[in-house]
N, C-alpha and C. Protein backbone atom coordinates (compact mmCIF):
# COMPACT_ATOMS: atom_id res chain seq x y z
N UNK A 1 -29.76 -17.57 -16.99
CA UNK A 1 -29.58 -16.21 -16.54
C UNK A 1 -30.95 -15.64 -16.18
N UNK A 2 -31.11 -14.63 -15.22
CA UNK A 2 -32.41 -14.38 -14.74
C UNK A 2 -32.21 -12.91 -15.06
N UNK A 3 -33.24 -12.67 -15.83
CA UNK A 3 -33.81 -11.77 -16.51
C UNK A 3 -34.04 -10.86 -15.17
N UNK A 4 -33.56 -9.44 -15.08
CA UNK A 4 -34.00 -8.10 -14.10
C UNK A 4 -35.24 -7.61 -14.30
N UNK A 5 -36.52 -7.61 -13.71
CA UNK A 5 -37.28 -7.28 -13.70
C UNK A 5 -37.53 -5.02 -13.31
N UNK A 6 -38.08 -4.78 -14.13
CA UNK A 6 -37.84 -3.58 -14.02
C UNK A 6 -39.22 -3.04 -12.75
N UNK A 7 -39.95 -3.69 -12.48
CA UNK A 7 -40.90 -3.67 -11.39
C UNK A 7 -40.61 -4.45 -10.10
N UNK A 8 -39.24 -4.92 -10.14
CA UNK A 8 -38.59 -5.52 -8.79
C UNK A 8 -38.59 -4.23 -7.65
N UNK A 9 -38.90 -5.20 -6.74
CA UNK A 9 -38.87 -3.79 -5.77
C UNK A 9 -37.71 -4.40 -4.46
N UNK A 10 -37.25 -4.88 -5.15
CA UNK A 10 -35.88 -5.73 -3.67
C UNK A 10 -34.70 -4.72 -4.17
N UNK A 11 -34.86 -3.60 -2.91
CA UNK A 11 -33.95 -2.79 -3.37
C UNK A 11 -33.24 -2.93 -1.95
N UNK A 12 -33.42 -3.78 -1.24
CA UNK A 12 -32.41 -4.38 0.11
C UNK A 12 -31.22 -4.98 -0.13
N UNK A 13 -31.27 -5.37 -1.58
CA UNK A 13 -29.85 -5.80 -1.74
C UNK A 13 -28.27 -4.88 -2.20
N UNK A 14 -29.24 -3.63 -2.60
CA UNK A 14 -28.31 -2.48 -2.43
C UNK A 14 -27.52 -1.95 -1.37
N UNK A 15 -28.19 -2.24 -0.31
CA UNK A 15 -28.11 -1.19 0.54
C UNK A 15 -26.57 -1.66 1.62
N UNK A 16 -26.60 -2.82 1.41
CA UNK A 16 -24.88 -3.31 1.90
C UNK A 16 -24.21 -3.74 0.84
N UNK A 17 -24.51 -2.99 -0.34
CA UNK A 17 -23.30 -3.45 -1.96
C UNK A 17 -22.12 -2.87 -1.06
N UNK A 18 -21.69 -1.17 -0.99
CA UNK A 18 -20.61 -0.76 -0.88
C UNK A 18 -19.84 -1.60 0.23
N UNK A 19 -19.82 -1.78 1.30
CA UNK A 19 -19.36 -2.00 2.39
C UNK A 19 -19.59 -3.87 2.07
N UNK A 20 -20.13 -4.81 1.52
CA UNK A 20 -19.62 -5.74 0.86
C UNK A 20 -18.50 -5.84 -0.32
N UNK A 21 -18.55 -5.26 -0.73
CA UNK A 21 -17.58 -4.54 -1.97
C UNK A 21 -16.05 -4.73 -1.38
N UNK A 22 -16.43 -3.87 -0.26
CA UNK A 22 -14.76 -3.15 0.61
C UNK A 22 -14.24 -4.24 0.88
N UNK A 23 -15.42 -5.08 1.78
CA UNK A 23 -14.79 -6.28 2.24
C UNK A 23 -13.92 -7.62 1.42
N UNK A 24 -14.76 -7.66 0.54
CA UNK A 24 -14.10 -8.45 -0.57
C UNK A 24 -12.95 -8.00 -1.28
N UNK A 25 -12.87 -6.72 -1.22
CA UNK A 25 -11.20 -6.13 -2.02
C UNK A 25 -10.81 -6.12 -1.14
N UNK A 26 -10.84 -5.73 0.34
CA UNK A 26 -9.86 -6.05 1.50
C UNK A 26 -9.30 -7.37 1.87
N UNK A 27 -9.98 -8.28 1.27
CA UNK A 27 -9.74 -9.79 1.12
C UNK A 27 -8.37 -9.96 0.05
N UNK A 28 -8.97 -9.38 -0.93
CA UNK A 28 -8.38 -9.73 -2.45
C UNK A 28 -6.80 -9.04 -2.27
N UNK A 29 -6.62 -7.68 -1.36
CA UNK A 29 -5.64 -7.02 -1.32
C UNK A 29 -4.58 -7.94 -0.57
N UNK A 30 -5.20 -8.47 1.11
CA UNK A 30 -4.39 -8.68 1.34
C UNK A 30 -4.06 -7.99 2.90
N UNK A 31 -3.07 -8.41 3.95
CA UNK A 31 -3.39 -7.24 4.86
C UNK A 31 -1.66 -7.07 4.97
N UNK A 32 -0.42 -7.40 3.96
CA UNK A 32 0.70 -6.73 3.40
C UNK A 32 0.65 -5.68 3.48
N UNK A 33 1.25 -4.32 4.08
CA UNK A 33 1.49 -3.05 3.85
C UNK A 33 1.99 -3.12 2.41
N UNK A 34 3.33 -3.67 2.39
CA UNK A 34 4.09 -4.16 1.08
C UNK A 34 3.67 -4.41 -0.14
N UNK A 35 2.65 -5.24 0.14
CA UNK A 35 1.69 -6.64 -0.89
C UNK A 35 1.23 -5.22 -1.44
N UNK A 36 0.33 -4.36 -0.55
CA UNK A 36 -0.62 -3.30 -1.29
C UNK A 36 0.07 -2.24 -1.87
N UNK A 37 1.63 -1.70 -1.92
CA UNK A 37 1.97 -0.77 -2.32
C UNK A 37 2.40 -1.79 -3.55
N UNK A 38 2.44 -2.75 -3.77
CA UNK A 38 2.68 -3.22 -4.97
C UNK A 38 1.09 -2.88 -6.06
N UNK A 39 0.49 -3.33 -5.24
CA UNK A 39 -1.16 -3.82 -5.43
C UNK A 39 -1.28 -2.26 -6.89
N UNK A 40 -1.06 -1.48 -5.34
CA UNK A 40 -1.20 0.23 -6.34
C UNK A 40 -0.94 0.31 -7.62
N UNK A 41 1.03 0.09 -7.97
CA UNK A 41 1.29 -0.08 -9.07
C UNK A 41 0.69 -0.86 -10.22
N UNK A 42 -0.14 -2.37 -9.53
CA UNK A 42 -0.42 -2.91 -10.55
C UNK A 42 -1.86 -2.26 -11.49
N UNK A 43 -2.58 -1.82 -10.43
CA UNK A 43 -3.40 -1.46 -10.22
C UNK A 43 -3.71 -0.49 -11.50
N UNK A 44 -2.49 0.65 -11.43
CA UNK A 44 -2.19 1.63 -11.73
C UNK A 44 -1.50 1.42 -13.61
N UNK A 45 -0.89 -0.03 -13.33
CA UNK A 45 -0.79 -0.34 -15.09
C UNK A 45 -1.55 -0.81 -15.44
N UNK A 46 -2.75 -1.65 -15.10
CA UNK A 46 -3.96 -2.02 -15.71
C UNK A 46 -4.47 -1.15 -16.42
N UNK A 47 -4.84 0.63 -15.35
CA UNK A 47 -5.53 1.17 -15.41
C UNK A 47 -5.08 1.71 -17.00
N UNK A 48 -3.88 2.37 -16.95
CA UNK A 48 -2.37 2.56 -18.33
C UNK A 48 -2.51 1.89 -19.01
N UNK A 49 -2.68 0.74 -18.99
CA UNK A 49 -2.53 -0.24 -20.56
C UNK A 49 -4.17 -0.13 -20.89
N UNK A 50 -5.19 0.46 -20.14
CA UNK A 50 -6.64 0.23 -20.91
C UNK A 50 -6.70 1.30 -21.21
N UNK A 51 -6.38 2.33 -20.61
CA UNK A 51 -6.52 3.76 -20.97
C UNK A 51 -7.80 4.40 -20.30
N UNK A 52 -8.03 3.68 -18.61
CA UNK A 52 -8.98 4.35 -18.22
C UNK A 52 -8.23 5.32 -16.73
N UNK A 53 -9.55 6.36 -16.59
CA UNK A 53 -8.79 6.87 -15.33
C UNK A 53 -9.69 6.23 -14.13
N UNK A 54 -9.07 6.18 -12.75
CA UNK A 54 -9.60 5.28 -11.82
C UNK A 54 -10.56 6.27 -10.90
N UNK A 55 -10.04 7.58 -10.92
CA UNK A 55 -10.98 8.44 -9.93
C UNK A 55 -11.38 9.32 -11.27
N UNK A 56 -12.37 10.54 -10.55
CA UNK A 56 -13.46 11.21 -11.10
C UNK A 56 -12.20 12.60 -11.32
N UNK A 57 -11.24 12.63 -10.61
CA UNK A 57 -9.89 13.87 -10.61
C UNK A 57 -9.29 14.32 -12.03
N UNK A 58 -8.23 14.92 -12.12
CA UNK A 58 -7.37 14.79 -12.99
C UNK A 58 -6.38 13.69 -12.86
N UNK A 59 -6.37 13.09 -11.73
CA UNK A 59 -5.09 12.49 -11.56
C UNK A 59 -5.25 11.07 -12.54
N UNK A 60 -4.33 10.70 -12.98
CA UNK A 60 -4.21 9.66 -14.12
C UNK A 60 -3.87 8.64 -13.23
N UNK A 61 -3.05 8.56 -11.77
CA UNK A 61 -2.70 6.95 -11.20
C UNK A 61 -3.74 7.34 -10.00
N UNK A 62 -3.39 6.36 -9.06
CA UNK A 62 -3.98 6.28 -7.52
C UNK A 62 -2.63 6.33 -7.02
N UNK A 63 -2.35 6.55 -5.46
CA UNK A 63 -1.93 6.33 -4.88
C UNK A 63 -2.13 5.33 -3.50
N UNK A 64 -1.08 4.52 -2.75
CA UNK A 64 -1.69 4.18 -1.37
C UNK A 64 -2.76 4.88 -0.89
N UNK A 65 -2.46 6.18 -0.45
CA UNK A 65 -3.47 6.79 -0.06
C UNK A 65 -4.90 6.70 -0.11
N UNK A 66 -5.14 6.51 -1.86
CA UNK A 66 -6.65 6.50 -2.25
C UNK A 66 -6.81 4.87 -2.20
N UNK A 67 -6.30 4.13 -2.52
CA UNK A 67 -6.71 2.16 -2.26
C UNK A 67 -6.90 2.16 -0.95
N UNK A 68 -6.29 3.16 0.42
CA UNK A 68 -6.54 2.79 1.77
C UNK A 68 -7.70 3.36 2.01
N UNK A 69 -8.44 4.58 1.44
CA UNK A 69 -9.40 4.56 1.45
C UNK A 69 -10.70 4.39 0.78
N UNK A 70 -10.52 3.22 -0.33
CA UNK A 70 -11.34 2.48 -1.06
C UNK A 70 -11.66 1.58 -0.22
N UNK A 71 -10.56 0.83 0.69
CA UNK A 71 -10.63 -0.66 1.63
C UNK A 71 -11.20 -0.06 3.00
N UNK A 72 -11.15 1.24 3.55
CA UNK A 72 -11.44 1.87 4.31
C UNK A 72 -13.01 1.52 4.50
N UNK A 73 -13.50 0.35 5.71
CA UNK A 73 -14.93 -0.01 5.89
C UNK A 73 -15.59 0.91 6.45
N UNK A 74 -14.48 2.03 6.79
CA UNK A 74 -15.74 3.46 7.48
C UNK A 74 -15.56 4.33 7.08
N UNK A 75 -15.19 4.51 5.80
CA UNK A 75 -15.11 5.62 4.47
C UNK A 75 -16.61 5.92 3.53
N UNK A 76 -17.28 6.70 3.73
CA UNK A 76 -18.57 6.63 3.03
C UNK A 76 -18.29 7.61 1.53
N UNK A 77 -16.97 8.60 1.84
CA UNK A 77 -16.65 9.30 0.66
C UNK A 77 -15.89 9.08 -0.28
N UNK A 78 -15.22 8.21 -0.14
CA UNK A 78 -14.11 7.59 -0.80
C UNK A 78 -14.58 5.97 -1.82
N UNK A 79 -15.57 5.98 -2.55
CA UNK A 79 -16.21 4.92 -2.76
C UNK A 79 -15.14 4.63 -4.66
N UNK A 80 -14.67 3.24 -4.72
CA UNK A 80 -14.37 3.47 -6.19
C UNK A 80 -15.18 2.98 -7.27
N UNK A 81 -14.93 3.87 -8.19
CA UNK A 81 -15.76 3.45 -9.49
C UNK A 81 -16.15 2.08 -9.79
N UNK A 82 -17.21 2.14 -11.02
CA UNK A 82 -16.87 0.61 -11.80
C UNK A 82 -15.45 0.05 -12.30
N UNK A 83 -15.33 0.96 -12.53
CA UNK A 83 -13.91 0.96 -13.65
C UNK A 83 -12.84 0.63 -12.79
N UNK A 84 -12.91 1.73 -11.49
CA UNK A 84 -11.37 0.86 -10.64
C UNK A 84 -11.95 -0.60 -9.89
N UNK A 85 -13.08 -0.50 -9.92
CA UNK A 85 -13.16 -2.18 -9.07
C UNK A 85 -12.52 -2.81 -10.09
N UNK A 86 -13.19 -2.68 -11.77
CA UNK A 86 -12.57 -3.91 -12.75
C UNK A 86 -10.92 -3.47 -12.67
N UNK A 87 -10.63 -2.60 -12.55
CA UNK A 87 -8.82 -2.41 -12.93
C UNK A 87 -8.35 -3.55 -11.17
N UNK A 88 -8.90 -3.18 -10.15
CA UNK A 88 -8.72 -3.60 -9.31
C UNK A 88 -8.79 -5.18 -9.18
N UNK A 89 -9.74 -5.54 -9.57
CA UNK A 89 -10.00 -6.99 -9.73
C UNK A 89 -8.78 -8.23 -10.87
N UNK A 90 -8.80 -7.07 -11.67
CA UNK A 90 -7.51 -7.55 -13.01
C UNK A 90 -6.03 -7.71 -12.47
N UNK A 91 -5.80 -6.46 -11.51
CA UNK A 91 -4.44 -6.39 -11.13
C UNK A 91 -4.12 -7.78 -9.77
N UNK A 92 -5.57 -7.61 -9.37
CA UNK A 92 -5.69 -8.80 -8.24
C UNK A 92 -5.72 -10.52 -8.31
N UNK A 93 -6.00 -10.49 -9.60
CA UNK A 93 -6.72 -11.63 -10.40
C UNK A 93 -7.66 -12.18 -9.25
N UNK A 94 -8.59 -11.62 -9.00
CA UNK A 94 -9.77 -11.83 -7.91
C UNK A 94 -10.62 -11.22 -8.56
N UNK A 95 -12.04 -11.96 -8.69
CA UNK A 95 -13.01 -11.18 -9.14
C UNK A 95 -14.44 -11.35 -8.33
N UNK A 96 -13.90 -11.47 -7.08
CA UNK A 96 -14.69 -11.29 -6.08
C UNK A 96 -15.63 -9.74 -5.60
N UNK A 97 -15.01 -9.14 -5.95
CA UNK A 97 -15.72 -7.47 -5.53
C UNK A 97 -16.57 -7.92 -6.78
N UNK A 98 -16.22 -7.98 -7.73
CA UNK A 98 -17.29 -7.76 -8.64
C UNK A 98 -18.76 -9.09 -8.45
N UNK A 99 -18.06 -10.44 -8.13
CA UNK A 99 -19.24 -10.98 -7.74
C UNK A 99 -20.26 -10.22 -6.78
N UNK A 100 -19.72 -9.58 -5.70
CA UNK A 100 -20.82 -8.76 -4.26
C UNK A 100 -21.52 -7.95 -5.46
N UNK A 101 -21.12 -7.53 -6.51
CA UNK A 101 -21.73 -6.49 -7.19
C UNK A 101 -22.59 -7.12 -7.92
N UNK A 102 -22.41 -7.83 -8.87
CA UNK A 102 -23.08 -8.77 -9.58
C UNK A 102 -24.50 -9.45 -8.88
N UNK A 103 -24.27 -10.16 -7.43
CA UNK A 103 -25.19 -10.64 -6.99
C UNK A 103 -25.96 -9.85 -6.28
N UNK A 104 -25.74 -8.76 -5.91
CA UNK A 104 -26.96 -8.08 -5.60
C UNK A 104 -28.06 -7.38 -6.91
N UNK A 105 -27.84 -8.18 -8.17
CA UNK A 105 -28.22 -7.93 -9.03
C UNK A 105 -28.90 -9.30 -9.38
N UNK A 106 -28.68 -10.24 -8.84
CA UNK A 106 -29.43 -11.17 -8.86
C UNK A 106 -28.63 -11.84 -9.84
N UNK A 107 -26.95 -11.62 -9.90
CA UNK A 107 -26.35 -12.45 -11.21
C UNK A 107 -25.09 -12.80 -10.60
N UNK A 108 -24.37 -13.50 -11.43
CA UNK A 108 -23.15 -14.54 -10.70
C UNK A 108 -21.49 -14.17 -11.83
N UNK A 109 -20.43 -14.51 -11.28
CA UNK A 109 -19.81 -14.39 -12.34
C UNK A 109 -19.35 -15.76 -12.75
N UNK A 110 -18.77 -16.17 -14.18
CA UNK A 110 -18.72 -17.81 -13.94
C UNK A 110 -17.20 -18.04 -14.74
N UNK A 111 -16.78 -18.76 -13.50
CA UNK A 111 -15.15 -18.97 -14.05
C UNK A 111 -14.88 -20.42 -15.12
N UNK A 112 -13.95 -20.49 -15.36
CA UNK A 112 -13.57 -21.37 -16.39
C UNK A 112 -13.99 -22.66 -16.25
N UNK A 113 -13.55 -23.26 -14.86
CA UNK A 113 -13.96 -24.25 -14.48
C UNK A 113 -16.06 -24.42 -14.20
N UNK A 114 -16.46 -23.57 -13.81
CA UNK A 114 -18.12 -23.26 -13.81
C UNK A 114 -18.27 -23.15 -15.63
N UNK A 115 -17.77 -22.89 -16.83
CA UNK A 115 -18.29 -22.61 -17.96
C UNK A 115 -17.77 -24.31 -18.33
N UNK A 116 -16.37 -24.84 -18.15
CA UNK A 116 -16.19 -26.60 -18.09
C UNK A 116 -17.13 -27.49 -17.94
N UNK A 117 -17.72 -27.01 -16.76
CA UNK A 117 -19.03 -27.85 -15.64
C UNK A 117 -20.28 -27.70 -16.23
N UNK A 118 -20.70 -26.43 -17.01
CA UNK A 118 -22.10 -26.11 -17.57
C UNK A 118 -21.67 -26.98 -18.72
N UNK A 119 -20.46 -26.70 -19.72
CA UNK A 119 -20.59 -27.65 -21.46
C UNK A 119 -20.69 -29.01 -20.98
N UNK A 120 -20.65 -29.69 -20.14
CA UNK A 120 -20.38 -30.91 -19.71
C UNK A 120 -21.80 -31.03 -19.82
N UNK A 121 -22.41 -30.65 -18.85
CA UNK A 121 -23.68 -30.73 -18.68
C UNK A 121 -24.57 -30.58 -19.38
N UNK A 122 -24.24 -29.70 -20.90
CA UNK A 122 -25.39 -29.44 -22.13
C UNK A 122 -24.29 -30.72 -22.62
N UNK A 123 -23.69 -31.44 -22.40
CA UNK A 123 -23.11 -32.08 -23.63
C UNK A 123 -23.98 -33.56 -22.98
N UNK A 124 -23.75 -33.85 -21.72
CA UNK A 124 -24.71 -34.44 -21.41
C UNK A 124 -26.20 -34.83 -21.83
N UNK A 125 -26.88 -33.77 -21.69
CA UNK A 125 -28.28 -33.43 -21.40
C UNK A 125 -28.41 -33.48 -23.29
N UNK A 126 -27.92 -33.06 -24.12
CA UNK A 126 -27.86 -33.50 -25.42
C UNK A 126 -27.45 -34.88 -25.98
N UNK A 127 -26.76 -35.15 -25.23
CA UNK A 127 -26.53 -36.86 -25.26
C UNK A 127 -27.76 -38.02 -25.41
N UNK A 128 -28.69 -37.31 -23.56
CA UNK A 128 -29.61 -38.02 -23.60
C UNK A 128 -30.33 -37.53 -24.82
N UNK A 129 -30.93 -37.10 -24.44
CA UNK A 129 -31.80 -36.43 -25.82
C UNK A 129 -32.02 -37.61 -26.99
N UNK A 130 -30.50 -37.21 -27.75
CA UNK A 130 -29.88 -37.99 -29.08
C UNK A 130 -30.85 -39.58 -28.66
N UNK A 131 -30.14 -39.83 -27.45
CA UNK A 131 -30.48 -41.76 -27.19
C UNK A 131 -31.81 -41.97 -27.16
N UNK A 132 -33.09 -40.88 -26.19
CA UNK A 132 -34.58 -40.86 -26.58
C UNK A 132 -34.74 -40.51 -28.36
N UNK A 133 -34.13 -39.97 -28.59
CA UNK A 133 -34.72 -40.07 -30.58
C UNK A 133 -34.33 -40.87 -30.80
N UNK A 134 -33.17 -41.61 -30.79
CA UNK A 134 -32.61 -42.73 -31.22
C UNK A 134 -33.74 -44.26 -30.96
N UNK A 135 -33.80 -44.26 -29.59
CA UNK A 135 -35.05 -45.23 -28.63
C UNK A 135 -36.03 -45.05 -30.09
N UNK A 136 -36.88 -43.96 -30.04
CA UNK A 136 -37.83 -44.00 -30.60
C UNK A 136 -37.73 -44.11 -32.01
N UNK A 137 -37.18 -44.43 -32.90
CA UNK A 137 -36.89 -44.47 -34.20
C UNK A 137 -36.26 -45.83 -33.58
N UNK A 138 -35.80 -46.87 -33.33
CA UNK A 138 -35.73 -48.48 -32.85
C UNK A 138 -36.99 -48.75 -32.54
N UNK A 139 -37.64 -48.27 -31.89
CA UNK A 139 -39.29 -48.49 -31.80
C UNK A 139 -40.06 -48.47 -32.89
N UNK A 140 -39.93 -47.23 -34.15
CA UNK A 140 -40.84 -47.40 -35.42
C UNK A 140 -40.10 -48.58 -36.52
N UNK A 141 -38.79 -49.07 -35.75
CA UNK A 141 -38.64 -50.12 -37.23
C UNK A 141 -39.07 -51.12 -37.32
């Protein structure tokens, strides 16, 4: 993991987060009229079963309305939270918006199969290890 430097000055990778963001939940949604009025609801029980709210409003759900202009690539006012990308990402099982977010942070997200592939690889790399101590202790007898 790479440590954020608080004297980094690559602040270019901000500057197309949102509108990378869109694109990737416009991916994840889908281009279903249908697909997305489902999308809403799910969207909308994620949000219900965690107990968070998705906009800055009173309103407790979203509607179509507000997801069309979350996906909306020429919406500069309509931007969604942390919180609805993750409700968004959960209901989607896509966690792609959050990678665009992640990597302009200089970080990755790592799925089951990538955390499979890394233990393999320390199980490996500990393997050898074991067989050089081993080597060398056959060498002092």
């Amino acid at each position: 993991m790479r440590q954020v430097s608080l004297f980094d000055d690559d602040h270019g990778r901000l500057s197309g987060l949102v509108p990378a963001m869109r694109a990737a939940m416009n991916r994840a949604a889908g281009e279903d009229e249908d697909g997305r009025k489902l999308l809403v609801d799910r969207i909308n029980a994620v949000a219900r079963d965690a107990g968070i709210r998705l906009t800055a409003g009173n309103a407790k759900v979203i509607s179509k309305d507000t997801l069309d202009k979350w996906l909306n690539p020429n919406d500069r006012d309509h931007t969604p939270g942390l919180l609805a990308v993750a409700a968004f990402c959960r209901a989607t099982k896509d966690a792609a918006p959050l990678r665009v977010l992640l990597r302009s942070l200089g970080l990755d997200v790592m799925t089951d199969e990538d955390r499979k592939l890394r233990d393999y690889g320390k199980a490996c790399v500990t393997e050898r290890e074991a067989r050089k101590r081993k080597k060398m202790l056959e060498d002092t007898i």
